[in-house]
Protein backbone atom coordinates (compact mmCIF):
# COMPACT_ATOMS: atom_id res chain seq x y z
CA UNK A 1 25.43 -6.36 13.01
CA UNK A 2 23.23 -9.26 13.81
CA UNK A 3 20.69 -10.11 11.60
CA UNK A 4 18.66 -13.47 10.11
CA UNK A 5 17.60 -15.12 7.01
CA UNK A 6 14.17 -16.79 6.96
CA UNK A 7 11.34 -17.73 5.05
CA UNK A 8 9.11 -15.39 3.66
CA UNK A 9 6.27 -16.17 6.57
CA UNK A 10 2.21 -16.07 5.90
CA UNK A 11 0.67 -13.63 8.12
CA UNK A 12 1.00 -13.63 11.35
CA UNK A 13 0.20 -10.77 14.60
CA UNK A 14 3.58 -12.01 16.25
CA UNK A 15 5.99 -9.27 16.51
CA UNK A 16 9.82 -9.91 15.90
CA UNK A 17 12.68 -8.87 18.12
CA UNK A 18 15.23 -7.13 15.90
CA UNK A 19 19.23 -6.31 16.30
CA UNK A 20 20.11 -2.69 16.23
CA UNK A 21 22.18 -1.90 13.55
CA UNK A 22 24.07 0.76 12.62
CA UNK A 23 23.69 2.49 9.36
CA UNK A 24 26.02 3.75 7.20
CA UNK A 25 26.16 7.63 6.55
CA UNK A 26 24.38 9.28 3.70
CA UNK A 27 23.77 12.12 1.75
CA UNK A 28 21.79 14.79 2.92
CA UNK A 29 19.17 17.06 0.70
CA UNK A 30 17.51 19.28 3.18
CA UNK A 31 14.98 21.67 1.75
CA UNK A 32 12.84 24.41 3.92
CA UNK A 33 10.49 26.23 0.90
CA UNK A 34 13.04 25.32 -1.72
CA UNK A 35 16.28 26.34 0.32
CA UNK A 36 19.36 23.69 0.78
CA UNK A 37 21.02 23.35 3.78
CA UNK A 38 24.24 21.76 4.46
CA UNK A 39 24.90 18.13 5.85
CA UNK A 40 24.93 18.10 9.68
CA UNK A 41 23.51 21.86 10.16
CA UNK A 42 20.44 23.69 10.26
CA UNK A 43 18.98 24.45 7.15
CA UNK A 44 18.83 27.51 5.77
CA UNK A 45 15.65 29.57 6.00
CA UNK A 46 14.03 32.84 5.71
CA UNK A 47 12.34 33.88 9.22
CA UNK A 48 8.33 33.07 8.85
CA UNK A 49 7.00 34.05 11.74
CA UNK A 50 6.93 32.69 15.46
CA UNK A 51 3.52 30.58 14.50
CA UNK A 52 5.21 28.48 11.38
CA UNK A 53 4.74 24.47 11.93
CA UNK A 54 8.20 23.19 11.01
CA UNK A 55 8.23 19.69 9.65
CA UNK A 56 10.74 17.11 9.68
CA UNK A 57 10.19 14.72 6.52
CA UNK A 58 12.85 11.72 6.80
CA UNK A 59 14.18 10.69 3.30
CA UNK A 60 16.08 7.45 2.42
CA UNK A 61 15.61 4.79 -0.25
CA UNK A 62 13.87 1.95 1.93
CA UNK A 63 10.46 1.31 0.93
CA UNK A 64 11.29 3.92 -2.49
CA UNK A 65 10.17 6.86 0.08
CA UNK A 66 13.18 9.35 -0.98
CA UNK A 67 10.31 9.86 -4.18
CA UNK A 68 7.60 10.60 -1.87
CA UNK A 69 9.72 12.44 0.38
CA UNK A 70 10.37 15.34 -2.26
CA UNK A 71 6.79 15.16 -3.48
CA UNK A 72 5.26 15.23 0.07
CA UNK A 73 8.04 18.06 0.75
CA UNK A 74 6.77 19.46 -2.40
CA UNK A 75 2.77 20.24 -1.76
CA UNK A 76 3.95 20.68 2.65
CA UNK A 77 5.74 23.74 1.32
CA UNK A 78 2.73 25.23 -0.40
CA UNK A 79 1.06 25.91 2.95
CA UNK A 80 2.26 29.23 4.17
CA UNK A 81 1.74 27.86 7.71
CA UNK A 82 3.83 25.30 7.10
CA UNK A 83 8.15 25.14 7.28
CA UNK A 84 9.90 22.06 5.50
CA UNK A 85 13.08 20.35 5.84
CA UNK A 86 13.78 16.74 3.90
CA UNK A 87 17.10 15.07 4.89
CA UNK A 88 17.93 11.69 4.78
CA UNK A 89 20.36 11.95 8.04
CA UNK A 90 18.72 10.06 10.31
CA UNK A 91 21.20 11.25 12.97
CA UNK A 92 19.05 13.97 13.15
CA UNK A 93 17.22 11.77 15.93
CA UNK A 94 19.98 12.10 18.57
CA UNK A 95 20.77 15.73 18.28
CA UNK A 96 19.54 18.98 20.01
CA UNK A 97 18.63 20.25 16.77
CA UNK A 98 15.60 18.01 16.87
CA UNK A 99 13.90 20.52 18.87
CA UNK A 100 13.61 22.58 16.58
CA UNK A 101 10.73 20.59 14.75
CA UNK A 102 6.95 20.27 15.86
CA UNK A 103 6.58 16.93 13.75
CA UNK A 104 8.53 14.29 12.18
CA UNK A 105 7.22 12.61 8.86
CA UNK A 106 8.85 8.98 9.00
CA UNK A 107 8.39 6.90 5.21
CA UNK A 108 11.94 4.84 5.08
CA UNK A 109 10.64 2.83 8.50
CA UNK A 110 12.12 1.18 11.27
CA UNK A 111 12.86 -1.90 9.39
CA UNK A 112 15.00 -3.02 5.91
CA UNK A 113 14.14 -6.06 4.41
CA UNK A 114 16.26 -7.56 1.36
CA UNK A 115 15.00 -9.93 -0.56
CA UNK A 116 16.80 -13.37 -1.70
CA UNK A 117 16.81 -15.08 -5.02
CA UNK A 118 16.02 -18.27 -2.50
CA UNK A 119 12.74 -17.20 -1.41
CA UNK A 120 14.13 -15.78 2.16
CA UNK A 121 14.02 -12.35 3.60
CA UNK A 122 16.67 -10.90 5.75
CA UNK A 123 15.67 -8.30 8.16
CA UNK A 124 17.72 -5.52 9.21
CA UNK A 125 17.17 -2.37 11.37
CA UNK A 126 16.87 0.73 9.84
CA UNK A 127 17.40 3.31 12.32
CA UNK A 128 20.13 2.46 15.70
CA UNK A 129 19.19 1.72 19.28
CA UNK A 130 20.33 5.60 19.69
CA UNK A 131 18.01 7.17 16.82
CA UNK A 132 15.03 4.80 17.57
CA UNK A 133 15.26 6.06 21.61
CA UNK A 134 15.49 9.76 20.39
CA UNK A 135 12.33 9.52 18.05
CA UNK A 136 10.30 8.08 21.23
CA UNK A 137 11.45 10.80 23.56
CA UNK A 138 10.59 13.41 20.60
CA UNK A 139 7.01 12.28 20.29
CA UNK A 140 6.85 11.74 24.46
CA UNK A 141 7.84 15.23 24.68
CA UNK A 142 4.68 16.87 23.11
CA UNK A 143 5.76 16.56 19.26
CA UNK A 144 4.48 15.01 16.43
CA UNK A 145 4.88 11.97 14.12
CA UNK A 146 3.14 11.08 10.84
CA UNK A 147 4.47 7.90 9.96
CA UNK A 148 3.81 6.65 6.24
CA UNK A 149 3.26 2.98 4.98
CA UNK A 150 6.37 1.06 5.24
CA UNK A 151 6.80 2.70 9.15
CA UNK A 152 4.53 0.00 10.08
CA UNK A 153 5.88 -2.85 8.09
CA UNK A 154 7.40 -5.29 10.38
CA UNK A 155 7.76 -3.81 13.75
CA UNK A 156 7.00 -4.54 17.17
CA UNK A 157 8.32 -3.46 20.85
CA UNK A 158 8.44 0.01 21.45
CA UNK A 159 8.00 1.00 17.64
CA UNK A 160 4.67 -0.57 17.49
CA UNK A 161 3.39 0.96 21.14
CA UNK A 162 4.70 3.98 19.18
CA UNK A 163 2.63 3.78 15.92
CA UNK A 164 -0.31 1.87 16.82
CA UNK A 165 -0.17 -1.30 15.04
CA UNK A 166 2.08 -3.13 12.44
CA UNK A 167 1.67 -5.09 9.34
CA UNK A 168 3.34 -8.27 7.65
CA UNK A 169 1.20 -9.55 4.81
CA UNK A 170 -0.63 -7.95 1.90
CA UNK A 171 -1.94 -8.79 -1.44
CA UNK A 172 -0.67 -7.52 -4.53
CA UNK A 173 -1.51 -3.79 -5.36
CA UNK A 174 -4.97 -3.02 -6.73
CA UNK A 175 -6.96 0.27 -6.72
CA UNK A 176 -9.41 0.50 -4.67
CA UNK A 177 -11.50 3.18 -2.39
CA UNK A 178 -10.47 4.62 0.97
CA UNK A 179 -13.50 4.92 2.97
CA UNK A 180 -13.20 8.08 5.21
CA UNK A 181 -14.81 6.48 8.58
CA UNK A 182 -14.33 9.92 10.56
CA UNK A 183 -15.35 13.50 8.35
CA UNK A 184 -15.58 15.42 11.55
CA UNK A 185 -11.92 14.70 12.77
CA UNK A 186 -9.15 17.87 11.81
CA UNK A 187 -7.10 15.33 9.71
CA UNK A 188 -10.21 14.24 7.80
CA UNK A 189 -12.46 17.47 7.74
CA UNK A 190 -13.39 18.17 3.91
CA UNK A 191 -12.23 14.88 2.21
CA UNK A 192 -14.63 12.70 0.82
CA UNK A 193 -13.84 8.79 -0.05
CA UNK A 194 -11.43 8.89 -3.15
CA UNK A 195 -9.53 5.81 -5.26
CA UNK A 196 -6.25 4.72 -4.88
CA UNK A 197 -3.54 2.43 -6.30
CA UNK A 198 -1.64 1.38 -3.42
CA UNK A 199 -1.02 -1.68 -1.20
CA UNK A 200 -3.56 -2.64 1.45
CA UNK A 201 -1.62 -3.38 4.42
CA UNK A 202 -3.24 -6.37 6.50
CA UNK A 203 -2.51 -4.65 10.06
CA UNK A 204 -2.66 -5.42 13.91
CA UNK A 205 -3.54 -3.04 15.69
CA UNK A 206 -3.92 -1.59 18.79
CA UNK A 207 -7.86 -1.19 19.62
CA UNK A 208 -7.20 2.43 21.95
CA UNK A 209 -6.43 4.16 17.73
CA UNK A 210 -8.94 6.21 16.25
CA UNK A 211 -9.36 4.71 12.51
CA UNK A 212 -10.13 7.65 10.43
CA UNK A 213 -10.50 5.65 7.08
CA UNK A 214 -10.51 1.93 5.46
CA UNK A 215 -10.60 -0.42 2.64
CA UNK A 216 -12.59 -3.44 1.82
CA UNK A 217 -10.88 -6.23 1.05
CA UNK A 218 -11.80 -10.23 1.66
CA UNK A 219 -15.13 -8.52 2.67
CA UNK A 220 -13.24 -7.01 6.20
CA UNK A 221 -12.57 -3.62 6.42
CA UNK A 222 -8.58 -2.59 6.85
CA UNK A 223 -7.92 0.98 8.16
CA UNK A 224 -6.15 3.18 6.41
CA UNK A 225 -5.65 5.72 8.24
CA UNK A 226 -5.54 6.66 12.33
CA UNK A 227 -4.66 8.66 15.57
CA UNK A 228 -3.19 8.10 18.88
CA UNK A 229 -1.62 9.61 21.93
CA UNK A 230 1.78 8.79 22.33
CA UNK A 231 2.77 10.23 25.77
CA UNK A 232 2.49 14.18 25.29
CA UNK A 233 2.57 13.63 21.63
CA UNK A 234 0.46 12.77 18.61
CA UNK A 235 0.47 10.26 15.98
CA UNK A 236 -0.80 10.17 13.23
CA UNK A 237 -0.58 6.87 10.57
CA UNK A 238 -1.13 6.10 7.26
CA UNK A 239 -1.15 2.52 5.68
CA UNK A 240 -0.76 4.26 2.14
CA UNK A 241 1.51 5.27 0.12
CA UNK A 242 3.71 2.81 -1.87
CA UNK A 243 4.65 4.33 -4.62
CA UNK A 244 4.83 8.43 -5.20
CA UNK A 245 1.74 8.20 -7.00
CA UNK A 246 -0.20 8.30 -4.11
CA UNK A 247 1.21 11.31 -3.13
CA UNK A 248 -0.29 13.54 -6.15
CA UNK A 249 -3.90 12.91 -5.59
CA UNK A 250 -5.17 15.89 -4.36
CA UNK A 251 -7.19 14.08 -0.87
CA UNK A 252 -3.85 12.42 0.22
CA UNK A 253 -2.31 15.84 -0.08
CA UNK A 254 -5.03 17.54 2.00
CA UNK A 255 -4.58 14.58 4.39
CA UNK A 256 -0.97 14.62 4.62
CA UNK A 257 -1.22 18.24 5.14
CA UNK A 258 -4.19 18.31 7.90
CA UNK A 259 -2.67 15.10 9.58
CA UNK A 260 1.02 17.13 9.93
CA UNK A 261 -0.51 20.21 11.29
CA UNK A 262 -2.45 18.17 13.74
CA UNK A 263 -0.07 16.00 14.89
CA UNK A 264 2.17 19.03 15.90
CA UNK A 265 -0.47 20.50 18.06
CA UNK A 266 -0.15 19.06 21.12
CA UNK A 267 -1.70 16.25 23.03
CA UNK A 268 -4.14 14.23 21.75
CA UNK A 269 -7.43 14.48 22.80
């Protein structure tokens, strides 16, 4: 597994070139309205009807999203529209049984980074050559991603064409207001600005996204939120959501919600 040691940089736009790595194999807690399913199979659910959304929600420990995972998984599962399965297998990504999902929610990332008592980062891929490929052709296809705040964290190549933009740099946490830019858009419709403590994510960005909300900070605004076509598929990103908390105010929750359903609709438009 290749991988480097460097500095912790200042921000920069430049996108690094990463080694593939493989991962090691984990546990696997899949959950579709409160049922477990085995590691490696489908998970076990009641039939809900041929017009349920079923949602993929990725789990794993990198950027602390196995919390959010069960509390997104948590308020997903109240919809009666909506199907749910968490899992941390990440395998998932280069089997048929992907198919079987109309969007992926992606928190753990593309990239690792460990921290040194030195001062230095190492970088390491979080998902293989293999899984990476098989989330592209997923969202190619006509399906859906919502990737969550650590997806953009250090990317570029194909994983930043893929979500839009990236990030390297931001200041500490603070609370502060997400400004909804776009009311009239599906994954915005009926939520007004609301407070959060969170991270603000200092992100390039591709200027064909549709920014759906921001944040002042440094008198700039920084979006928060946005959309995208991503061949047949739709993506939709969030810069938020460091910590769990985030997840159990009641306008991420409706965006979460109305961002999933839209992303597994179809094409963007």
């Amino acid at each position: 597994m290749a991988r480097s040691t460097v500095p912790i940089p200042p921000f920069t736009c430049f996108f690094l070139s990463l080694a593939y790595a493989m991962i090691s194999e984990s546990s696997v807690i899949a959950t579709r309205h409160g049922t477990r399913a085995p590691a490696g199979g489908h998970p076990v659910s009641q039939q809900k009807g041929r017009h349920m959304t079923n949602v993929l929600i990725i789990s794993g420990t990198n950027h602390g999203f196995a919390a959010s995972a069960e509390v997104i998984g948590g308020f997903l599962s109240e919809d009666p529209a909506i199907d749910v399965t968490v899992t941390e297998d990440k395998s998932i990504f280069t089997s048929s049984s992907l198919a079987d999902y109309d969007t992926c929610v992606l928190g753990s990332g593309f990239t690792r980074s460990e921290r040194h008592d030195d001062g230095s980062v190492t970088y390491h891929s979080e998902l293989t050559g293999d899984q990476e490929e098989g989330l592209f052709r997923f969202v190619a296809g006509g399906k859906g991603l919502v990737g969550v705040h650590g997806t953009g964290w250090w990317i570029g190549g194909k994983a930043a064409d893929l979500l839009g933009g990236h990030a390297n740099w931001h200041p500490p946490g603070l609370t502060f207001t997400v400004n909804v830019t776009d009311s009239l858009h599906p994954v915005m419709q009926g939520i007004d600005d609301f407070e959060v403590e969170d991270e603000i994510y200092m992100s390039a960005w591709d200027p064909g996204i549709h920014i759906l909300a921001s944040a002042q900070w440094a008198e700039k605004a920084h979006p928060m939120a946005w959309v995208k076509p991503y061949g047949q598929g739709r993506v939709f990103y969030t810069t938020l959501g460091h910590t769990s908390d985030t997840f159990t105010r009641p306008a991420m929750q409706q965006m979460m919600r109305q961002g999933a359903l839209w992303a597994a609709s179809g094409a963007a438009d």
